[in-house]
PDB file of N, CA and C in Angstrom:
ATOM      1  N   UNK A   1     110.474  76.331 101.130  1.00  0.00           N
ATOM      2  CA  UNK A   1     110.930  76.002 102.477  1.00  0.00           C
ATOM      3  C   UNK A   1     110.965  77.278 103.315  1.00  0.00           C
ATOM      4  N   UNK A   2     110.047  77.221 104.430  1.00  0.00           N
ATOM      5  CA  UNK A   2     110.069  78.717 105.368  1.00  0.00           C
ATOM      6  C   UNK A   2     111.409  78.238 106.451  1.00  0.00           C
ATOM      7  N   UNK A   3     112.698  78.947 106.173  1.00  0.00           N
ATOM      8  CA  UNK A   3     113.893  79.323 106.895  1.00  0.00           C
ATOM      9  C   UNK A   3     113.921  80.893 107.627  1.00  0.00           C
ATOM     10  N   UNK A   4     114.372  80.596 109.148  1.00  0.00           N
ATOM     11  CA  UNK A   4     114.145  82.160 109.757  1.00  0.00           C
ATOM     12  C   UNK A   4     115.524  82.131 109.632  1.00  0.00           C
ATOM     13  N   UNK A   5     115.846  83.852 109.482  1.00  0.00           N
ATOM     14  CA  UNK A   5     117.396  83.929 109.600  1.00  0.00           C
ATOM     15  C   UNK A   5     117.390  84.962 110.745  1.00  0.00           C
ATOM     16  N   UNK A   6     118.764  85.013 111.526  1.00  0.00           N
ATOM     17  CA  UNK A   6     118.776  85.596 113.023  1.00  0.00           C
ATOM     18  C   UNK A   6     118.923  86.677 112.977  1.00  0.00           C
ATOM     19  N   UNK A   7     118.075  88.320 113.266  1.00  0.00           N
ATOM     20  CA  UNK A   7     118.334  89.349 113.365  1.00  0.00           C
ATOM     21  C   UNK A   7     119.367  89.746 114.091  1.00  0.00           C
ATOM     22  N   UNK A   8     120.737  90.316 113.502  1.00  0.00           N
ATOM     23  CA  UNK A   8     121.977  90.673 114.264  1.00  0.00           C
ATOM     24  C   UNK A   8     121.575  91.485 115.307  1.00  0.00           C
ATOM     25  N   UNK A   9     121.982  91.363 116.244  1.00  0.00           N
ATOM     26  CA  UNK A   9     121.790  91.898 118.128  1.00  0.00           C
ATOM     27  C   UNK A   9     120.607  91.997 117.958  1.00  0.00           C
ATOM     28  N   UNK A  10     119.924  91.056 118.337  1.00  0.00           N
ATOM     29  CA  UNK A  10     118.611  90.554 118.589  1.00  0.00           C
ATOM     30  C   UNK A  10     118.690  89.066 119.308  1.00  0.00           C
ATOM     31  N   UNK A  11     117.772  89.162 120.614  1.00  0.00           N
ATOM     32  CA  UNK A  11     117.345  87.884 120.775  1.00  0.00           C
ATOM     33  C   UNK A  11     116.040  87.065 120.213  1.00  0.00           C
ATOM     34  N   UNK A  12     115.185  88.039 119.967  1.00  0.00           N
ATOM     35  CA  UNK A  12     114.197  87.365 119.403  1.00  0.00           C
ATOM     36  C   UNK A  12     113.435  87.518 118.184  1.00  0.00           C
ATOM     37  N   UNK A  13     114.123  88.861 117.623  1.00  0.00           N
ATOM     38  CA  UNK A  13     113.604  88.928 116.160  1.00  0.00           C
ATOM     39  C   UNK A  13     114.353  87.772 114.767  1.00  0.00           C
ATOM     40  N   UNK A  14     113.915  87.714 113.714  1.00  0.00           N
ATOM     41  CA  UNK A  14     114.226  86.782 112.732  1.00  0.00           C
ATOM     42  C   UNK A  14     113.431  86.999 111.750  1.00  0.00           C
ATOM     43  N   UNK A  15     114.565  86.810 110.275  1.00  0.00           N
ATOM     44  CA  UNK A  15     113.810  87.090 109.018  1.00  0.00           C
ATOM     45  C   UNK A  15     113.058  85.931 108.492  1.00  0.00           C
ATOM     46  N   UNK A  16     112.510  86.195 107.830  1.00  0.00           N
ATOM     47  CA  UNK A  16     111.720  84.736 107.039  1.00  0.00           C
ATOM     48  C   UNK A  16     112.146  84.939 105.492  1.00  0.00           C
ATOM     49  N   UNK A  17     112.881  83.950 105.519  1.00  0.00           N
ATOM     50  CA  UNK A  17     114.152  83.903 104.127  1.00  0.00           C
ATOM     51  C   UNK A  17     113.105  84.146 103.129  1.00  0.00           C
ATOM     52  N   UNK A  18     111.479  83.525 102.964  1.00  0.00           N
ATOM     53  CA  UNK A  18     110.800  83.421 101.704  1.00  0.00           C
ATOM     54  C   UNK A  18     110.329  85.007 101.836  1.00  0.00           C
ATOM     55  N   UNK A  19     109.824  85.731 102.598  1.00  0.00           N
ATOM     56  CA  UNK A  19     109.151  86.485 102.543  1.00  0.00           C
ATOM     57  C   UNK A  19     109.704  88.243 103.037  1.00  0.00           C
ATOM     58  N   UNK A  20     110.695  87.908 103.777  1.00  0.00           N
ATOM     59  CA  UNK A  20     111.647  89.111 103.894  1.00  0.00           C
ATOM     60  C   UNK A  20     110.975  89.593 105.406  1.00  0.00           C
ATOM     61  N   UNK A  21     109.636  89.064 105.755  1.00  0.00           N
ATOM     62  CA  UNK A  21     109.372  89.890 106.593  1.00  0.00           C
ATOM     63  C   UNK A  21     110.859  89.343 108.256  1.00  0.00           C
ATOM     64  N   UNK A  22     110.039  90.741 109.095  1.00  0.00           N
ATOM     65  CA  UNK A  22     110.909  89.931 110.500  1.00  0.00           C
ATOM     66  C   UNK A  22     109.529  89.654 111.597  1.00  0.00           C
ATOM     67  N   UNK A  23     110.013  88.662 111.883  1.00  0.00           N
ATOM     68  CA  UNK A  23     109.217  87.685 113.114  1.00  0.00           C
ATOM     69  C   UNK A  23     110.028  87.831 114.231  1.00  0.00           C
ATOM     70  N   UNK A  24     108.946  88.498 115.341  1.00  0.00           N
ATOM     71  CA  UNK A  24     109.246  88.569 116.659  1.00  0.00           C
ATOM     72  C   UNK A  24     108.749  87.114 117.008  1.00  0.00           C
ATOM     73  N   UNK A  25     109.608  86.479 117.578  1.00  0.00           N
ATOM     74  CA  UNK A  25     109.608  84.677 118.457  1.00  0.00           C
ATOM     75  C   UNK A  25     109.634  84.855 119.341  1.00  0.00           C
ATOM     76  N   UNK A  26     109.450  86.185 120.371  1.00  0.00           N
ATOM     77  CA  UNK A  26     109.639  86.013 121.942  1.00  0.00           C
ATOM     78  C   UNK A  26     108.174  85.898 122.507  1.00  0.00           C
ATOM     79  N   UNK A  27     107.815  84.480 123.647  1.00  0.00           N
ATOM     80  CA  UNK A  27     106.348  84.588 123.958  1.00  0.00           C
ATOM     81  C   UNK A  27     105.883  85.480 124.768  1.00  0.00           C
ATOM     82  N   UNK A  28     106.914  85.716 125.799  1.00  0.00           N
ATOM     83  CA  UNK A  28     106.867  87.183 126.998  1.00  0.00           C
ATOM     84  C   UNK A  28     106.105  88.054 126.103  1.00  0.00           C
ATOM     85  N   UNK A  29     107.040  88.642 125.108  1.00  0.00           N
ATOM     86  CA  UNK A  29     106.309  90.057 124.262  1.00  0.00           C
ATOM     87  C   UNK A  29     105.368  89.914 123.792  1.00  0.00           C
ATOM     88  N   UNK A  30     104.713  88.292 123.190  1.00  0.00           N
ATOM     89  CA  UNK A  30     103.737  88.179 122.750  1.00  0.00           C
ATOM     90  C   UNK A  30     102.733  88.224 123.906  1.00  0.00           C
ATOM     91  N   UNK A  31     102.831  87.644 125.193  1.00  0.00           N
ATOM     92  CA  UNK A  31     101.504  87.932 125.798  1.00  0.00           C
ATOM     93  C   UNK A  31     101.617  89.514 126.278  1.00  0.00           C
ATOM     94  N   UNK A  32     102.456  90.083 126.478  1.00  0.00           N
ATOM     95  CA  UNK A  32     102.589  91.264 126.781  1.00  0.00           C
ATOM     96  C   UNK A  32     101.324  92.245 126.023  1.00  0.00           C
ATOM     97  N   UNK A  33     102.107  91.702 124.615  1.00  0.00           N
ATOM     98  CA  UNK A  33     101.235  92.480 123.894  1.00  0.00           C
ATOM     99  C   UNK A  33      99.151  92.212 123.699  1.00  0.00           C
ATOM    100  N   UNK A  34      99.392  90.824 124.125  1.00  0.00           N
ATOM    101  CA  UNK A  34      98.008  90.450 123.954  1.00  0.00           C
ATOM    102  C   UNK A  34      97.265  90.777 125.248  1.00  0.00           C
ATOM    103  N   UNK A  35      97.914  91.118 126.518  1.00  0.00           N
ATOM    104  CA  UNK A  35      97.705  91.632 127.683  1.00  0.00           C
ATOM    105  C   UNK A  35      97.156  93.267 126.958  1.00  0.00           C
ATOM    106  N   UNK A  36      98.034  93.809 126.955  1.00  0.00           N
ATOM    107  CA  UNK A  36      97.759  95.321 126.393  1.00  0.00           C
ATOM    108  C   UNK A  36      96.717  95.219 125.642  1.00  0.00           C
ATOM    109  N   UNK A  37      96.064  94.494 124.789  1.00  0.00           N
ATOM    110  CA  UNK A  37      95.043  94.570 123.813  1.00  0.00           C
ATOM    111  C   UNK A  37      93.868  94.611 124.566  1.00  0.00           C
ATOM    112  N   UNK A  38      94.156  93.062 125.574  1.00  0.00           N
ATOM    113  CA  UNK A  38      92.620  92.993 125.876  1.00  0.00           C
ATOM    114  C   UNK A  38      92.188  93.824 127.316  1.00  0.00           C
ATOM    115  N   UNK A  39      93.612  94.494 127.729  1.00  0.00           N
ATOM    116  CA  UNK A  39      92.740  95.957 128.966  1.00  0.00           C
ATOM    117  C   UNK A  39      92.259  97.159 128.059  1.00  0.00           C
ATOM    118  N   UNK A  40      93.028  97.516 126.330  1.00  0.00           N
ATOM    119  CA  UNK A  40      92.339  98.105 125.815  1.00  0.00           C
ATOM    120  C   UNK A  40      90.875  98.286 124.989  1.00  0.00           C
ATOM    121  N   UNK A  41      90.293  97.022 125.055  1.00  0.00           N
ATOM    122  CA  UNK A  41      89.313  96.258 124.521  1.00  0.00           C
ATOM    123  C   UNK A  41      88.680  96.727 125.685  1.00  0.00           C
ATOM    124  N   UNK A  42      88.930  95.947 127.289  1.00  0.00           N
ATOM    125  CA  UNK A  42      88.316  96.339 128.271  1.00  0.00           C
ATOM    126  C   UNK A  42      87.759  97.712 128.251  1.00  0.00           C
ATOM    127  N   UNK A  43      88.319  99.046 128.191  1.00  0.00           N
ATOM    128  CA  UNK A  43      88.573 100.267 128.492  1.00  0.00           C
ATOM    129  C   UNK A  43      87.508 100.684 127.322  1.00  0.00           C
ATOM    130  N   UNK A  44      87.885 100.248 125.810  1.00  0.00           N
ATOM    131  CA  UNK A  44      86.899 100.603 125.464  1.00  0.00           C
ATOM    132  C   UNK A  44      85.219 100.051 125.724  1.00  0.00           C
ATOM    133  N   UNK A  45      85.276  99.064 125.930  1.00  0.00           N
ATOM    134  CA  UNK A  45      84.136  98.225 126.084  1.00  0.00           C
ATOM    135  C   UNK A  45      83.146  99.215 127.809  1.00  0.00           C
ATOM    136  N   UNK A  46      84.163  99.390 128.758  1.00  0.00           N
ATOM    137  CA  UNK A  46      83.509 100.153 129.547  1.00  0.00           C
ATOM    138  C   UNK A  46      83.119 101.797 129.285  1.00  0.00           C
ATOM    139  N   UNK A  47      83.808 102.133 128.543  1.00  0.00           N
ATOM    140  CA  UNK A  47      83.587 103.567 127.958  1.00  0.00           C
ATOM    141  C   UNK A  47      82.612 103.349 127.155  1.00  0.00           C
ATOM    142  N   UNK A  48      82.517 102.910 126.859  1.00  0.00           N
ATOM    143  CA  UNK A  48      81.038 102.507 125.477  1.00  0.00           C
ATOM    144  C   UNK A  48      79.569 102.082 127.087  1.00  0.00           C
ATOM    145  N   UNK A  49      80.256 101.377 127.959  1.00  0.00           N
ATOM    146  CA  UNK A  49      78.873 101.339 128.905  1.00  0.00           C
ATOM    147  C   UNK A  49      78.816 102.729 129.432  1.00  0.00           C
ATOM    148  N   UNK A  50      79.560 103.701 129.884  1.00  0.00           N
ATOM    149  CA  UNK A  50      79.511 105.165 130.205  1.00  0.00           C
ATOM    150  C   UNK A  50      78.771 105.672 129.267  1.00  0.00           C
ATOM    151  N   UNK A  51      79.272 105.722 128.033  1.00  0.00           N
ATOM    152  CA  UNK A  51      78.596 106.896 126.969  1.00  0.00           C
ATOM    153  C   UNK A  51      76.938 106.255 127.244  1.00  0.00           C
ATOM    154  N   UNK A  52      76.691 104.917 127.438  1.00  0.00           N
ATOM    155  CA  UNK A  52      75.554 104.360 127.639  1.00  0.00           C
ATOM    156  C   UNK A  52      74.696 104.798 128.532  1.00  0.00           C
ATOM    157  N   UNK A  53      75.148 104.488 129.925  1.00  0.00           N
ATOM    158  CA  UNK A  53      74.643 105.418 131.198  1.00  0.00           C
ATOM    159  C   UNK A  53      74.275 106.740 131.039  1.00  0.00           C
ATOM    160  N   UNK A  54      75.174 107.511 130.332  1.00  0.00           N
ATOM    161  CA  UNK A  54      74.967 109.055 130.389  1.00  0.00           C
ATOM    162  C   UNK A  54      73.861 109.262 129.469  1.00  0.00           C
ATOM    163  N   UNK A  55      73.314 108.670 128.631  1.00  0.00           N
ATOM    164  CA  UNK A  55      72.382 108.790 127.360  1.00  0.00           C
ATOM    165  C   UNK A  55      71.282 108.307 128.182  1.00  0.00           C
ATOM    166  N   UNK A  56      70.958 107.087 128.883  1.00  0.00           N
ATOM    167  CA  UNK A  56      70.081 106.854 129.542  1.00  0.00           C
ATOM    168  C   UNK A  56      69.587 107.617 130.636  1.00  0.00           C
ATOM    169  N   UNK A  57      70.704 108.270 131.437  1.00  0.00           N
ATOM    170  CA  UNK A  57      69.858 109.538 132.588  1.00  0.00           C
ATOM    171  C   UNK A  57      69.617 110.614 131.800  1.00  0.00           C
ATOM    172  N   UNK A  58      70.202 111.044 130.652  1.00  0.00           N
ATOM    173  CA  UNK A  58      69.345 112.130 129.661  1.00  0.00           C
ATOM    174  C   UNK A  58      68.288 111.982 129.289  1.00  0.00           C
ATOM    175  N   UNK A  59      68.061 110.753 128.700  1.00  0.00           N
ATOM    176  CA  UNK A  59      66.558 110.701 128.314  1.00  0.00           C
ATOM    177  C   UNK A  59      65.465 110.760 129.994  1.00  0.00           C
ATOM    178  N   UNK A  60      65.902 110.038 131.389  1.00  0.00           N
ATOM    179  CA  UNK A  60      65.088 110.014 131.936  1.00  0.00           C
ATOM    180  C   UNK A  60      65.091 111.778 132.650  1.00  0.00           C
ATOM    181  N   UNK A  61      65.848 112.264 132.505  1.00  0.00           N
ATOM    182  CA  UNK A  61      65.851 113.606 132.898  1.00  0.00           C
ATOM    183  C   UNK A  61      65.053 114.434 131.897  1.00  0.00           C
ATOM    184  N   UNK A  62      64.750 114.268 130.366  1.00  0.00           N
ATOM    185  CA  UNK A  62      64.227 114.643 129.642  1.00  0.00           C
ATOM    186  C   UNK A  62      62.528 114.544 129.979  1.00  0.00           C
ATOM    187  N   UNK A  63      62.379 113.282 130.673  1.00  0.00           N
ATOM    188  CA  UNK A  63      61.151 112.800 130.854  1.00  0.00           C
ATOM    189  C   UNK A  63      60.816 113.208 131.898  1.00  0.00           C
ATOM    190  N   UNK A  64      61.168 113.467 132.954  1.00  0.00           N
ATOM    191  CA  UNK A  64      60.945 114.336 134.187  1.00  0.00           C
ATOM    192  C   UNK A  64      60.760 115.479 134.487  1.00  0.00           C
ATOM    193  N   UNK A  65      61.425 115.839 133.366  1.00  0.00           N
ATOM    194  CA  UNK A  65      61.578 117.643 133.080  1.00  0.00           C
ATOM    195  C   UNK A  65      60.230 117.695 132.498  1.00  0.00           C
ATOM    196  N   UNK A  66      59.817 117.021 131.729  1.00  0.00           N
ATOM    197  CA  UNK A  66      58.419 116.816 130.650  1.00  0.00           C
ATOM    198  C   UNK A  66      57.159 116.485 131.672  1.00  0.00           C
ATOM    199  N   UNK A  67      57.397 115.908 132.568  1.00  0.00           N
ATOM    200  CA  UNK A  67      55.994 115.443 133.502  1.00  0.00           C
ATOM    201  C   UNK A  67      55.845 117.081 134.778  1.00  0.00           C
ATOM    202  N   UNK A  68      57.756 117.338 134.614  1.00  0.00           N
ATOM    203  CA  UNK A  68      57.279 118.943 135.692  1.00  0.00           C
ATOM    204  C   UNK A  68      56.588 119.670 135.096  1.00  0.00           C
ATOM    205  N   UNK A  69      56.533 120.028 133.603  1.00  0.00           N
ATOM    206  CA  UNK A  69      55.850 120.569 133.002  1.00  0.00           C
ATOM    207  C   UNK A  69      54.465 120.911 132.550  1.00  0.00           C
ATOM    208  N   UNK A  70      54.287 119.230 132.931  1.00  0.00           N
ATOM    209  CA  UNK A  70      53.029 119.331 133.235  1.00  0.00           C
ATOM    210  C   UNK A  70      51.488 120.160 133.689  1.00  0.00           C
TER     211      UNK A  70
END
């Protein structure tokens, strides 16, 4: 039987009698936290298109430099 027991001065934490762990039950903190994830997902996901951009005007600068040479 999964029983939560009430973390003393806590509103939203609670133990789980079978397993000892503690469960945060508040949904605020939960989207909070799932907010925070997915601007850090964002952030990386656009930093990964930067490192992208910058690799792509290297190579065409590589290639330009190569045709001045010409």
């Amino acid at each position: 039987m999964d029983m939560k027991i009430k973390v003393e001065n806590s509103t939203s934490l609670y133990r789980d009698s079978d397993s000892g762990a503690i469960i945060n039950c508040s949904n605020s903190e939960y989207e909070n936290y799932m907010e925070l994830k997915n601007k850090k997902l964002r952030e990386q996901e656009e930093m990964e298109n930067i490192k992208n951009d910058v690799s792509e005007l290297k190579s065409m600068m590589k290639l330009i430099l190569e045709k001045l040479d010409k």
